[in-house]
C-alpha atoms as a PDB file:
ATOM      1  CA  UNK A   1     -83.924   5.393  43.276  1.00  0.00           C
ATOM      2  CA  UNK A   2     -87.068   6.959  44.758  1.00  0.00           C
ATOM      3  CA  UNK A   3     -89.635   8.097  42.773  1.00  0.00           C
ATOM      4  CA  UNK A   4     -89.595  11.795  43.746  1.00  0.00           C
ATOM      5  CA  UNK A   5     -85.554  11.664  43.249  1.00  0.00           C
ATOM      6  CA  UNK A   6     -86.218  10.267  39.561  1.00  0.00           C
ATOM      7  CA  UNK A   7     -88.927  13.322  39.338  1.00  0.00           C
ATOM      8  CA  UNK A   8     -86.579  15.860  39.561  1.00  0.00           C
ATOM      9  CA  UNK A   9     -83.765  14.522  37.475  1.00  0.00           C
ATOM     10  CA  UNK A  10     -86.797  14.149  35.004  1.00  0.00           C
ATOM     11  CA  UNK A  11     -87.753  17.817  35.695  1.00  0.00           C
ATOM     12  CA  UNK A  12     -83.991  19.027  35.166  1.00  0.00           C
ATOM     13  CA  UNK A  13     -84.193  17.187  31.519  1.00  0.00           C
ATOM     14  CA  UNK A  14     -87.607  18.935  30.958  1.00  0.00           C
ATOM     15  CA  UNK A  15     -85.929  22.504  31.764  1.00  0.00           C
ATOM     16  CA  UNK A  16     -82.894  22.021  29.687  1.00  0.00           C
ATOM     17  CA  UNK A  17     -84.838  20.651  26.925  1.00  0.00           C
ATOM     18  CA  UNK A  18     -86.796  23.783  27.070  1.00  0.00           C
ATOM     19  CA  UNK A  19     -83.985  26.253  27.536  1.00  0.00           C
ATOM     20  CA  UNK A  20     -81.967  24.791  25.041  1.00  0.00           C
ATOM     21  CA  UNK A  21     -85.056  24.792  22.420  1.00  0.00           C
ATOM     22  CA  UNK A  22     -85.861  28.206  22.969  1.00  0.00           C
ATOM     23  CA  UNK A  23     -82.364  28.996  21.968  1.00  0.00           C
ATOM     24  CA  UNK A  24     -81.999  27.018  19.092  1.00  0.00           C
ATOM     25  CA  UNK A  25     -86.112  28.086  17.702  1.00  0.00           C
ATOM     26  CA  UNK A  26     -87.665  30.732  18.890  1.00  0.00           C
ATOM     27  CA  UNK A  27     -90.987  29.279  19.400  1.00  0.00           C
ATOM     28  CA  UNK A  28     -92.698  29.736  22.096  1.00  0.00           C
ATOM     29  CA  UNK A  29     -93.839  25.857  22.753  1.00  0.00           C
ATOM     30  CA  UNK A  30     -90.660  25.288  24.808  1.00  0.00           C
ATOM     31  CA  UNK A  31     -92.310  27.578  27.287  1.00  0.00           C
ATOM     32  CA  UNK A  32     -94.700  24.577  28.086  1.00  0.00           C
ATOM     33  CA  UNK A  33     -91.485  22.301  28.504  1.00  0.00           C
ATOM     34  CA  UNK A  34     -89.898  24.810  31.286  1.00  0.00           C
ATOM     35  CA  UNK A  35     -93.382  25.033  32.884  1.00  0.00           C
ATOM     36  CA  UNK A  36     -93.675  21.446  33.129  1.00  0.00           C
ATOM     37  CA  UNK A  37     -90.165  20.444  34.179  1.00  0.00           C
ATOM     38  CA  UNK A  38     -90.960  23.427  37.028  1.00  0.00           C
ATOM     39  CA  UNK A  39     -94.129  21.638  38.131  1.00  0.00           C
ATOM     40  CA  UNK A  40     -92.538  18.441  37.934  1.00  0.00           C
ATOM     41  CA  UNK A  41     -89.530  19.497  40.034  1.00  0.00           C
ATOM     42  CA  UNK A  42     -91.861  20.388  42.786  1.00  0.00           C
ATOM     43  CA  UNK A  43     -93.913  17.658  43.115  1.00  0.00           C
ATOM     44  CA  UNK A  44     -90.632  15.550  43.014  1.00  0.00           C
ATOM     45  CA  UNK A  45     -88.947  17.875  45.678  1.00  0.00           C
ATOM     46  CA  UNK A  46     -92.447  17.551  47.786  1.00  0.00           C
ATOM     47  CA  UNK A  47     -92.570  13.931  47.615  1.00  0.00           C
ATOM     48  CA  UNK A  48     -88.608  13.665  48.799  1.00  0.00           C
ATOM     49  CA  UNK A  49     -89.549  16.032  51.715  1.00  0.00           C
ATOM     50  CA  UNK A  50     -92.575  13.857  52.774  1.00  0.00           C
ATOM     51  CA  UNK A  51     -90.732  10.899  52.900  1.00  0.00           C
ATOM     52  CA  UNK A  52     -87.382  12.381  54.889  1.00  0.00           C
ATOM     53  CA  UNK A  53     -90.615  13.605  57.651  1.00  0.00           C
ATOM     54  CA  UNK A  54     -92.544  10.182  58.205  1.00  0.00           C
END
């Protein structure tokens, strides 16, 4: 598997570990955990495209 592939599966655990914390607690630190998984996604999805191009 490619590294920006594993990136986004990574950044799809990262959102649903947010989303799923926010529901279960409140707190606002799962905000960071959606932020993260949405920053990791796109460097994943970048790094896929870059790839496909050369």
């Amino acid at each position: 598997m490619q590294r920006g592939t594993a990136e986004i599966f990574l950044a799809l655990g990262l959102i649903l570990i947010g989303i799923l914390g926010l529901k279960l607690t409140d707190m606002n630190l799962f905000w960071a955990f959606i932020a993260l998984g949405g920053a990791v996604g796109c460097h994943g999805g970048i790094s896929v495209s870059q790839r496909a191009r050369v």
